[in-house]
Protein backbone atom coordinates (compact mmCIF):
# COMPACT_ATOMS: atom_id res chain seq x y z
CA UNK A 1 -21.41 -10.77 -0.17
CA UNK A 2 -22.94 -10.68 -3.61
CA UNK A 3 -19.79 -11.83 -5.68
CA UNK A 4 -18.80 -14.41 -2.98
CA UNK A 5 -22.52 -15.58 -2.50
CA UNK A 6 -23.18 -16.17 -6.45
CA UNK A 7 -21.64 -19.76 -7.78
CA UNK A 8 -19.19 -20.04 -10.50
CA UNK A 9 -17.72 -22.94 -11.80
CA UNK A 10 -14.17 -22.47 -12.99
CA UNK A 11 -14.78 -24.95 -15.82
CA UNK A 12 -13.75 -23.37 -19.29
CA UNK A 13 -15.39 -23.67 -22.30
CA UNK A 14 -14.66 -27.21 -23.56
CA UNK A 15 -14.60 -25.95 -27.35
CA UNK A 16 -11.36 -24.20 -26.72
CA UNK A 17 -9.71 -27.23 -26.41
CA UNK A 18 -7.31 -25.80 -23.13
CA UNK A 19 -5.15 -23.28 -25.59
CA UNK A 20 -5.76 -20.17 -23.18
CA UNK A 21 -6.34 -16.48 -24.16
CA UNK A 22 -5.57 -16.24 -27.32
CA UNK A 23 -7.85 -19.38 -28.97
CA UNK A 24 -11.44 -18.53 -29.89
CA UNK A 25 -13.92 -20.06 -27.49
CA UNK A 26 -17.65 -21.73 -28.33
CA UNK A 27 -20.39 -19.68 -27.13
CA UNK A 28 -23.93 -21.26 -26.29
CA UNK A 29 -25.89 -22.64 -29.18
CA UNK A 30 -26.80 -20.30 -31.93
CA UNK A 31 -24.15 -18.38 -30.35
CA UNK A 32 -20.98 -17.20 -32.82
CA UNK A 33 -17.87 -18.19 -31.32
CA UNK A 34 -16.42 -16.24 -29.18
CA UNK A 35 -13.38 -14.00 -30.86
CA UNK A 36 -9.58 -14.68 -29.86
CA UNK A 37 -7.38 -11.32 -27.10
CA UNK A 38 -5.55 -9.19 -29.00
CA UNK A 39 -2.40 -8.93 -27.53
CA UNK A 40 -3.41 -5.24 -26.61
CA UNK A 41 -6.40 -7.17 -24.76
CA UNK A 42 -3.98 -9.46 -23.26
CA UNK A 43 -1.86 -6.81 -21.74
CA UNK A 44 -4.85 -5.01 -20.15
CA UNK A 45 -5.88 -8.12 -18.49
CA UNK A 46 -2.60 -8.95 -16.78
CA UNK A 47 -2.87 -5.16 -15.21
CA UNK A 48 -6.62 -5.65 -14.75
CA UNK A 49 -5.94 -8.88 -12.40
CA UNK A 50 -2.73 -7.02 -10.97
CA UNK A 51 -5.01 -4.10 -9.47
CA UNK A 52 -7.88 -6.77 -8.36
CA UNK A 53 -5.30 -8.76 -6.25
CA UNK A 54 -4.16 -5.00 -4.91
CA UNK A 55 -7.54 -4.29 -3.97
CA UNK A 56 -7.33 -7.07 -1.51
CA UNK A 57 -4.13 -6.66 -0.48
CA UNK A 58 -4.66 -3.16 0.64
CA UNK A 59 -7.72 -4.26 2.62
CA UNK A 60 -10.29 -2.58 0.22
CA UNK A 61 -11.98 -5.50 -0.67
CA UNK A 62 -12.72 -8.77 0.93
CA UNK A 63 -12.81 -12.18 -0.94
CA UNK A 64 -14.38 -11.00 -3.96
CA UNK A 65 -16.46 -8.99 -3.04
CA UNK A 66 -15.54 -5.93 -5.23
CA UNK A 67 -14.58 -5.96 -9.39
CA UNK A 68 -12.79 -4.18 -11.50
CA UNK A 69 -13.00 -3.37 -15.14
CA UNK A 70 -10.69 -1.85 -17.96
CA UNK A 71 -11.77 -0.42 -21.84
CA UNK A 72 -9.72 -1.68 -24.90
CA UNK A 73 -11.66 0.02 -27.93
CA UNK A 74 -15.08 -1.13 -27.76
CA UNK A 75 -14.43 -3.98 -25.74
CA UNK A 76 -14.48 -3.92 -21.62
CA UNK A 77 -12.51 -6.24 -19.75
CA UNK A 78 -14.04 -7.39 -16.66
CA UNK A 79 -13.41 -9.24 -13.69
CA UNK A 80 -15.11 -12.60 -13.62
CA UNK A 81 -18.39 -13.28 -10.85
CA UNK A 82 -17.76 -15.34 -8.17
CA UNK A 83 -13.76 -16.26 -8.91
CA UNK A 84 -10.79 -15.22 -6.69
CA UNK A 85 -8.31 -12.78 -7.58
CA UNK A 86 -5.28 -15.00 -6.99
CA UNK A 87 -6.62 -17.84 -8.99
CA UNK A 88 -6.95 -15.59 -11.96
CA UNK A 89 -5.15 -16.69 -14.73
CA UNK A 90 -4.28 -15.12 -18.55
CA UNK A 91 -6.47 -17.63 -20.18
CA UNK A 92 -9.56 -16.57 -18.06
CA UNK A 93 -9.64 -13.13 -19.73
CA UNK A 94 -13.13 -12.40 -19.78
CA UNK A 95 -15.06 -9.35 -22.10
CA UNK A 96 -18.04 -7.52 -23.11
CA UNK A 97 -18.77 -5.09 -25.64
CA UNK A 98 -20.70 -1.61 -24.39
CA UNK A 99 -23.80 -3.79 -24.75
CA UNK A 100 -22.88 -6.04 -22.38
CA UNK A 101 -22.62 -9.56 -24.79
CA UNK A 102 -19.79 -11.14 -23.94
CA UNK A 103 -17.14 -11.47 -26.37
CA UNK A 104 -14.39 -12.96 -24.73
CA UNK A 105 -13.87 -16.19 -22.61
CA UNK A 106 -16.07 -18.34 -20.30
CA UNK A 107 -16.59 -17.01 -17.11
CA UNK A 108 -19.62 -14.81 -16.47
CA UNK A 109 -18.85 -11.34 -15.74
CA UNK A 110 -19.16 -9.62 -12.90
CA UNK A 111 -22.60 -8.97 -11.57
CA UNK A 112 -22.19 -5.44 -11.16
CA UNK A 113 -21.45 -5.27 -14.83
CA UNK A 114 -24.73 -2.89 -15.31
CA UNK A 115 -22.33 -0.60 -13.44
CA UNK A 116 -19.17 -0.38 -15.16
CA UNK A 117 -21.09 -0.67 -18.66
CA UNK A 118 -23.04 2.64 -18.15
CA UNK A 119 -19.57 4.85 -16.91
CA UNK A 120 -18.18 3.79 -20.23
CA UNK A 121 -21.07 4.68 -21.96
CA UNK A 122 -21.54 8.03 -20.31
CA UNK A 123 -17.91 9.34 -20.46
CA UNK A 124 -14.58 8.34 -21.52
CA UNK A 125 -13.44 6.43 -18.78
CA UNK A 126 -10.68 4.19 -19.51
CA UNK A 127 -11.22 1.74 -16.43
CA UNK A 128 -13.50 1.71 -13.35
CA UNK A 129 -12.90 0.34 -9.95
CA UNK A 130 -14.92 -0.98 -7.54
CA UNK A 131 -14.61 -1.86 -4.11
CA UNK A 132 -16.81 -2.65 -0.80
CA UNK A 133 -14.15 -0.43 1.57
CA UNK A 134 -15.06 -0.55 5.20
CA UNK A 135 -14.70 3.03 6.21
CA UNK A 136 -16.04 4.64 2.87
CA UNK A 137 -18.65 1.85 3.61
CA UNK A 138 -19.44 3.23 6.80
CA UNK A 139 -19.53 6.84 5.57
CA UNK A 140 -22.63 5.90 3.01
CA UNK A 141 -24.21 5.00 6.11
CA UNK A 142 -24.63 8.09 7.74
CA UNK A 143 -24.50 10.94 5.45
CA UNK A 144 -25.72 11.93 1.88
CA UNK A 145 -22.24 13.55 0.48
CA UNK A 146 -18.90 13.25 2.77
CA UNK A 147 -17.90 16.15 4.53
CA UNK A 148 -15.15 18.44 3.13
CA UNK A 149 -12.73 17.38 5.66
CA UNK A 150 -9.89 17.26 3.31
CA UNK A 151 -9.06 19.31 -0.35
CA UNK A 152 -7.88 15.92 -2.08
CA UNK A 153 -12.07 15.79 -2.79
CA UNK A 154 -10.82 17.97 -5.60
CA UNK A 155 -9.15 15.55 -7.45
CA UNK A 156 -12.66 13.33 -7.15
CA UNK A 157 -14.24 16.42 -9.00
CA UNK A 158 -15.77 17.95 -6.04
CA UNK A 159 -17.84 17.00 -3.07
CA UNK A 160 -18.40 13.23 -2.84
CA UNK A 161 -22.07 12.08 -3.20
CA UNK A 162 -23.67 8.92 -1.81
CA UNK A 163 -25.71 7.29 -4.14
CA UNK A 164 -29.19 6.29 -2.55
CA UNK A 165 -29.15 2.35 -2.05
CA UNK A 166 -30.50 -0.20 -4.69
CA UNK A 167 -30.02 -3.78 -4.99
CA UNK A 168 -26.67 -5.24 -6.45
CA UNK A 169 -26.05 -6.08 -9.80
CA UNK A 170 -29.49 -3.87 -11.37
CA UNK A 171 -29.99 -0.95 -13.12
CA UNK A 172 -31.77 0.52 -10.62
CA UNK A 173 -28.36 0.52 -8.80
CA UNK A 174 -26.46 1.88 -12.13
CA UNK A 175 -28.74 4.94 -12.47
CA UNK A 176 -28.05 6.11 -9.00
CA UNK A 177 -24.38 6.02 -9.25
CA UNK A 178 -24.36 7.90 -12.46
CA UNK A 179 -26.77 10.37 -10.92
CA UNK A 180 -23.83 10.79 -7.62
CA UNK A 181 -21.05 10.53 -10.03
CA UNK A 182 -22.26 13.49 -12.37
CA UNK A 183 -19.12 15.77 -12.88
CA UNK A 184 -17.19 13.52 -10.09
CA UNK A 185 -14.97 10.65 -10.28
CA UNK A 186 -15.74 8.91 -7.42
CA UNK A 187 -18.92 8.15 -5.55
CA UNK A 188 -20.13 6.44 -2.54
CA UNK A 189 -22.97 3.62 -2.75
CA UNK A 190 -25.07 3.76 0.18
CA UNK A 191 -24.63 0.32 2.51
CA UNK A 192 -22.43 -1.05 -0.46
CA UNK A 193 -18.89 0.47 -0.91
CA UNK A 194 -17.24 2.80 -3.67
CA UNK A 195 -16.84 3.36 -7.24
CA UNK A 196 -14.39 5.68 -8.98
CA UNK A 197 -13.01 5.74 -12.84
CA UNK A 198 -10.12 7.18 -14.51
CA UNK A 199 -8.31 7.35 -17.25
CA UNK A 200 -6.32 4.16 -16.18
CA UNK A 201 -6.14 1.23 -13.66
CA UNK A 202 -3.49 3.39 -12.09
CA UNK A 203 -5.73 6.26 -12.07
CA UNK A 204 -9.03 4.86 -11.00
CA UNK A 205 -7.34 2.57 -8.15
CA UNK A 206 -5.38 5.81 -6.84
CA UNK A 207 -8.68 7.68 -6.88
CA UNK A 208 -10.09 4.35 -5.07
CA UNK A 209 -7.52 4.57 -1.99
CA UNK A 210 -7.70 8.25 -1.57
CA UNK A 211 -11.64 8.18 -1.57
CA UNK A 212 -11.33 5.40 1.15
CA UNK A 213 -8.53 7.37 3.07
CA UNK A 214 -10.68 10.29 3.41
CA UNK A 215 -13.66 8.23 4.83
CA UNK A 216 -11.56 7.19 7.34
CA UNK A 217 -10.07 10.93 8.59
CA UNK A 218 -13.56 12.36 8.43
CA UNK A 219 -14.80 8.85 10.61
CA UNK A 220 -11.54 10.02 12.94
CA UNK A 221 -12.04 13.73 13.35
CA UNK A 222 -15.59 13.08 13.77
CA UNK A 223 -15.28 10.68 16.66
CA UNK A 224 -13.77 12.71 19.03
CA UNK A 225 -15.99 13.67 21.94
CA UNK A 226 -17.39 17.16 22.17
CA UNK A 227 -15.16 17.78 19.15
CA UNK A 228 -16.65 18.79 15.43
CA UNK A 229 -13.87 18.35 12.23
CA UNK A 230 -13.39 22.05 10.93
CA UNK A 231 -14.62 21.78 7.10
CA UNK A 232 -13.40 23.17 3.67
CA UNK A 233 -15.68 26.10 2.03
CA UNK A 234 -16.62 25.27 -1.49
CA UNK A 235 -14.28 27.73 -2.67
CA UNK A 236 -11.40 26.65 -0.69
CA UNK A 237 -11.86 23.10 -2.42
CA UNK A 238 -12.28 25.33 -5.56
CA UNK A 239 -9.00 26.83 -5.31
CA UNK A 240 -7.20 23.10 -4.07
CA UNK A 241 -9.06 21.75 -7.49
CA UNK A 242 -7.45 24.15 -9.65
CA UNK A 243 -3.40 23.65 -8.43
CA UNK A 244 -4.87 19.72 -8.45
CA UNK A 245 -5.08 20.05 -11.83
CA UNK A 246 -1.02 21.03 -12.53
CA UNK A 247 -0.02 18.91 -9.71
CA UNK A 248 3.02 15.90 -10.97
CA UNK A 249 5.53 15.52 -13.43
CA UNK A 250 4.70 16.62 -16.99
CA UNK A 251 5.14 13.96 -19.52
């Protein structure tokens, strides 16, 4: 895969002289140095590397093949290329700003960072997952938008596109998802895997599993010989989008 085929070193900076997170860190020459976490930044990592390890955990991911990214301010956290979730530690906290120059730590970002960089820039997403799923995989295989097979496509915004296939990592690839995520939440990436965002980790990983959950019941339903899924109409979905909206506890 992309993130496992690209090689990082896990060497940090030597001009941080091993004091973790919060010391600044020398960038490359001419570079400024690179700033220290706020403690706000510091938090969001730990839950940023917490929902990475659950991504392969609950299967959605393999290796590291998948990243996942969370917005403090004007900064974006990232996971790093090439570096396994479980080896993650809080003085590898890595960061861009929304023009992609990275402001915090060693590591080189993930390469799909053209990705996460234009949600933030195009809404007011608060993190972004993504993930190379096997069955939502499989779905951006064989159709152009997955079958309304289930109303929790509501809480995705609607019908769930596929975004036509580009290389990894470019902004070819960026373009099309924001074209398939337009007044969605969640997309498909044709012969790649998922992304969703939300207003939080929580959100945007919860949005992650049900996307990939309903990939697999339409792959189900859809297998069964002489057999065709019964779909939702547009307004049924409609109508399941709007008690969506009141559904939980209030705060």
């Amino acid at each position: 895969m992309a993130e496992q085929r690209r090689e990082q070193t896990d060497a940090r900076d030597p001009g941080n002289g091993g004091q973790g997170a919060g010391a600044p860190t020398r960038g490359r020459a001419g570079e400024s140095p690179r700033r220290r976490a706020t403690p706000e930044e510091a938090r969001a990592w730990e839950a940023l590397v917490t929902t990475a390890r659950r991504t392969v955990s609950d299967g959605l991911v393999v290796g590291t093949s998948g990243n996942v990214s969370v917005r403090v301010g004007d900064t974006v956290l990232v996971t790093p290329s090439g570096v396994p979730y479980d080896r993650l530690a809080p003085d590898d906290v890595t960061g861009v700003d929304l023009a992609g120059r990275q402001v915090l730590g060693s590591l080189v970002p993930t390469s799909e960072l053209p990705m996460h960089l234009a949600v933030y820039r195009a809404c007011d997403a608060g993190a972004v997952v993504h993930t190379h799923a096997v069955h939502a995989t499989a779905v951006s295989t064989l159709v152009p938008e997955l079958p309304l097979v289930h109303y929790m496509a509501g809480a995705l915004g609607g019908p769930v596109r596929v975004a036509p296939y580009a290389t990894y990592g470019t902004e070819e690839l960026a373009e099309n998802m924001l074209r398939a995520l337009a007044g969605r939440s969640g997309c498909l990436l044709q012969n790649h895997g998922t992304l969703t965002h939300g207003a939080t980790l929580d959100q945007a990983y919860d949005r992650t599993a049900q996307l990939e959950w309903m990939c697999r019941l339409w792959l189900t339903a859809s297998s069964v010989p002489g057999r065709t899924p019964t779909l939702l109409t547009e307004d049924q979905l409609a109508q399941a989008a709007h008690r969506l909206r009141g559904y939980g506890q209030r705060a």
